[in-house]
Protein backbone atom coordinates (compact mmCIF):
# COMPACT_ATOMS: atom_id res chain seq x y z
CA UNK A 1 0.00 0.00 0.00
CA UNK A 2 2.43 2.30 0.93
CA UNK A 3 4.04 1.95 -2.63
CA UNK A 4 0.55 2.92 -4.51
CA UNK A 5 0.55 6.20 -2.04
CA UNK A 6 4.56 6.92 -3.21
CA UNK A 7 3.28 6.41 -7.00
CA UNK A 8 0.77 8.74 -6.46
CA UNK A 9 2.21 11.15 -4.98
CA UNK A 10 5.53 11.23 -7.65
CA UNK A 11 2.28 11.74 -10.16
CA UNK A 12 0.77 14.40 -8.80
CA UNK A 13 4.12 16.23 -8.45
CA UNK A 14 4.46 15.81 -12.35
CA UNK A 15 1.14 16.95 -13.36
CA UNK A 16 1.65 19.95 -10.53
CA UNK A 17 4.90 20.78 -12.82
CA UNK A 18 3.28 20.82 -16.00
CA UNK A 19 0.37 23.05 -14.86
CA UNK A 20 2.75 25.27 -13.59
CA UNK A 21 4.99 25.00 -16.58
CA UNK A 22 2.29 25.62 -19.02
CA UNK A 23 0.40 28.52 -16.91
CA UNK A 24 3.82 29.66 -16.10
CA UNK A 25 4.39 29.75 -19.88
CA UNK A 26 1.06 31.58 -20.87
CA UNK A 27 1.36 33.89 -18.35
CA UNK A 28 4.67 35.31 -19.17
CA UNK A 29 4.21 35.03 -23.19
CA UNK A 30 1.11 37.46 -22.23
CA UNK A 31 2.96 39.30 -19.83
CA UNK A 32 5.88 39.83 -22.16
CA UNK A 33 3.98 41.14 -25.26
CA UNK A 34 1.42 43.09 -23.00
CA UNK A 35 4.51 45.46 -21.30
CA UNK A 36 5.79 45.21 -25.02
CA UNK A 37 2.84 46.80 -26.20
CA UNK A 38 2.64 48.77 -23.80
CA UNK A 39 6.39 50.06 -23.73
CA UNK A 40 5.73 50.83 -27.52
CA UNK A 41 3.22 52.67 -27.25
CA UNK A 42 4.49 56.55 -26.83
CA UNK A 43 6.84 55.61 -30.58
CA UNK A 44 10.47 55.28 -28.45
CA UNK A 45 12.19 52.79 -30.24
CA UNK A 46 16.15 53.93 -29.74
CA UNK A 47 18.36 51.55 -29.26
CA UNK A 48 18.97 52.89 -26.05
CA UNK A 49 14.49 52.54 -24.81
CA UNK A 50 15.23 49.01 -26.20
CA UNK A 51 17.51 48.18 -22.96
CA UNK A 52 14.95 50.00 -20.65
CA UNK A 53 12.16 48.16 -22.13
CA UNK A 54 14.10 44.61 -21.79
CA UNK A 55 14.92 45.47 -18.05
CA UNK A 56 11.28 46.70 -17.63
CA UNK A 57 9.94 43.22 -18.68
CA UNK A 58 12.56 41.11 -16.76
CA UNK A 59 11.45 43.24 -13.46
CA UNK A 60 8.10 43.26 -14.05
CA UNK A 61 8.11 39.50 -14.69
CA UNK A 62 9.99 39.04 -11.61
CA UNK A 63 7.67 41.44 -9.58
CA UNK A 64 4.67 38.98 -11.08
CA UNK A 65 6.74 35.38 -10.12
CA UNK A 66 7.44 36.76 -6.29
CA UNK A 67 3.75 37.69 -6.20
CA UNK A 68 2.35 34.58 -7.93
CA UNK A 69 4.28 32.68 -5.32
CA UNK A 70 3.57 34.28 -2.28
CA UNK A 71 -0.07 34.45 -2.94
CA UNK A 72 0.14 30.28 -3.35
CA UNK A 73 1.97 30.28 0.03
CA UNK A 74 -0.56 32.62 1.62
CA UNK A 75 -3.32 30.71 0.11
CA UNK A 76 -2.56 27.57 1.25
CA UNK A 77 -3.36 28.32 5.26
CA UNK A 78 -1.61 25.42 6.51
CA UNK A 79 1.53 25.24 8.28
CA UNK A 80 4.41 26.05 6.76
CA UNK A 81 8.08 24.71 7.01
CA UNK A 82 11.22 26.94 7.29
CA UNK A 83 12.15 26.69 3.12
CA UNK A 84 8.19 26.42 1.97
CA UNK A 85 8.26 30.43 0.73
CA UNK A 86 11.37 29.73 -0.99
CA UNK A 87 9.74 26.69 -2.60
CA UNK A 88 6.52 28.55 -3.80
CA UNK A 89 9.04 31.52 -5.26
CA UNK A 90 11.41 29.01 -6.82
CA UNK A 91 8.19 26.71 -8.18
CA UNK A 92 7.22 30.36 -10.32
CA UNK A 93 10.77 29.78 -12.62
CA UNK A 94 8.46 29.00 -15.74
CA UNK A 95 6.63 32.31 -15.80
CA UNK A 96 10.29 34.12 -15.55
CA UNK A 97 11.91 31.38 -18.60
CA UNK A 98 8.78 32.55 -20.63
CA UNK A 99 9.61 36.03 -20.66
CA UNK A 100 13.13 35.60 -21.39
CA UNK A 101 12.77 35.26 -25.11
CA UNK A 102 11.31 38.50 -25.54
CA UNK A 103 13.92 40.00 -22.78
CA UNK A 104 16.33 38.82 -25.17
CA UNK A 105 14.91 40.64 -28.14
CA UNK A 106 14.91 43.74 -26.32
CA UNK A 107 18.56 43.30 -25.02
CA UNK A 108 19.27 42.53 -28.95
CA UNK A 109 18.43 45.62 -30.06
CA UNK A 110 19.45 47.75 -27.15
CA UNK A 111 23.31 46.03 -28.49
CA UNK A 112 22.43 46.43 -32.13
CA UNK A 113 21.77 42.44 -32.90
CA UNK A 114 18.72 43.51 -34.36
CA UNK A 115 16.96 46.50 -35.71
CA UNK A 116 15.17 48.66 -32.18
CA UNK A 117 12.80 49.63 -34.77
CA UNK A 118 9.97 47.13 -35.02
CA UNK A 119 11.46 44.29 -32.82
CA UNK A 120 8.22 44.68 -30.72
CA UNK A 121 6.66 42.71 -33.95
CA UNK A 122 9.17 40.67 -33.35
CA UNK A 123 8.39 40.24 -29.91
CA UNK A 124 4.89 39.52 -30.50
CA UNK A 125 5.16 37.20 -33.59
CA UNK A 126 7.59 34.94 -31.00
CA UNK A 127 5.27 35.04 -28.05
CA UNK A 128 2.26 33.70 -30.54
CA UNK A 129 4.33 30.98 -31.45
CA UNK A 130 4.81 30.00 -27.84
CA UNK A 131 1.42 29.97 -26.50
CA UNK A 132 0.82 27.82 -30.07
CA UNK A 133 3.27 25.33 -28.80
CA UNK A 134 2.01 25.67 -25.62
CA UNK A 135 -1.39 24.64 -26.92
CA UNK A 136 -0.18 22.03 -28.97
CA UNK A 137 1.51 20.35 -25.85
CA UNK A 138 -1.45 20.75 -24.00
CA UNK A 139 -3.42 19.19 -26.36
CA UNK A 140 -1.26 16.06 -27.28
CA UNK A 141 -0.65 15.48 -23.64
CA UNK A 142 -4.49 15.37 -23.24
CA UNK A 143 -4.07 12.23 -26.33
CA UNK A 144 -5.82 14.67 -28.63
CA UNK A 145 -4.64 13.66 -32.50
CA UNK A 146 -2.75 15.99 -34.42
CA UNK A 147 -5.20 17.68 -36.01
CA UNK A 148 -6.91 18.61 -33.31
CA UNK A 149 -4.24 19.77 -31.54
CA UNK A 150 -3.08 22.07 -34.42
CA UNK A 151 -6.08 23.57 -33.82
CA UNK A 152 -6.36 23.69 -29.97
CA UNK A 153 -2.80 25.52 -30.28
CA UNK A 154 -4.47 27.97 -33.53
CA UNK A 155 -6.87 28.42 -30.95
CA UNK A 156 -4.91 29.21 -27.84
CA UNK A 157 -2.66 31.57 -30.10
CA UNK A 158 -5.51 33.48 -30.95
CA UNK A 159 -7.13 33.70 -27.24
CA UNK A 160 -3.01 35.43 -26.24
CA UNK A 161 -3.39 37.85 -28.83
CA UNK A 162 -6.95 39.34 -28.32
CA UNK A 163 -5.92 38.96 -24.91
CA UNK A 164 -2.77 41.27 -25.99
CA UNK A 165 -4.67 43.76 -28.38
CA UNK A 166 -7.06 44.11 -25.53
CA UNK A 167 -4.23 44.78 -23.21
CA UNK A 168 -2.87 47.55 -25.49
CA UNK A 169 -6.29 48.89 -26.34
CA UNK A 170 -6.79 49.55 -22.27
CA UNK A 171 -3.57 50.80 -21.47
């Protein structure tokens, strides 16, 4: 019995880190081309804004992870151990990694790897393509076929960028 209950409990770990890998992911490909957007905005697009915008999005990303975290360790009203905070901060990685891409971009053209004009299209075009994959995981893990999970990743594309244009609209 006691080997069902360890088998159980590895699995629920694993599906725990692929929720929070894929909302993680989702999250911070939203994140990232919603402060893009919203960065852009004003029509700065120096090389120079470029860096301020990439440090703006690794902050702001890191701002979201600590407070993503500590709301899980606040919600969960139990008692805690000494390293548990730690654990729910450390636990938020994938929301950071998703960003990272995009901070990358930013960086890029802030050190002339790519044009600071337009890389926000850039930004946005990679950011589609990972909540797509992200989709497309989802959906294959979930034993969907292909071409239904082609489309359950069209779809979840499509859901980030309204969710992005609606981001940009408001701010």
């Amino acid at each position: 019995m006691a080997d069902s209950t360890a088998v159980g409990t590895a699995s629920s770990r694993q599906h725990d880190t692929r929720e929070a890998v894929l909302f993680g992911g989702v999250y911070g490909a939203v994140l990232a081309s919603s402060m893009v957007a919203a960065l852009t905005q004003y029509g700065h697009t120096s090389a120079k804004v470029r860096g301020y915008d990439a440090a703006w999005v690794l902050v702001t990303a890191l701002a979201s992870a600590l407070a993503h975290g500590y709301a899980h360790y606040i919600a969960e009203r139990a008692p805690h151990g000494r390293w548990d905070g730690l654990r729910a901060l450390r636990d938020e990685w994938p929301l950071v990694a998703a960003v990272l891409p995009t901070v990358v971009l930013l960086a890029g053209a802030r050190l002339g790897w790519f044009p600071a004009k337009g890389v926000e299209y850039a930004a946005f075009a990679l950011n589609i393509v990972i909540l797509f994959v992200l989709g497309l995981l989802t959906a294959r893990w979930s034993a969907r076929r292909w071409p239904k999970a082609v489309l359950v990743g069209m779809g979840d594309a499509l859901l980030g960028v309204i969710v992005v244009v609606a981001n940009a609209l408001i701010k």
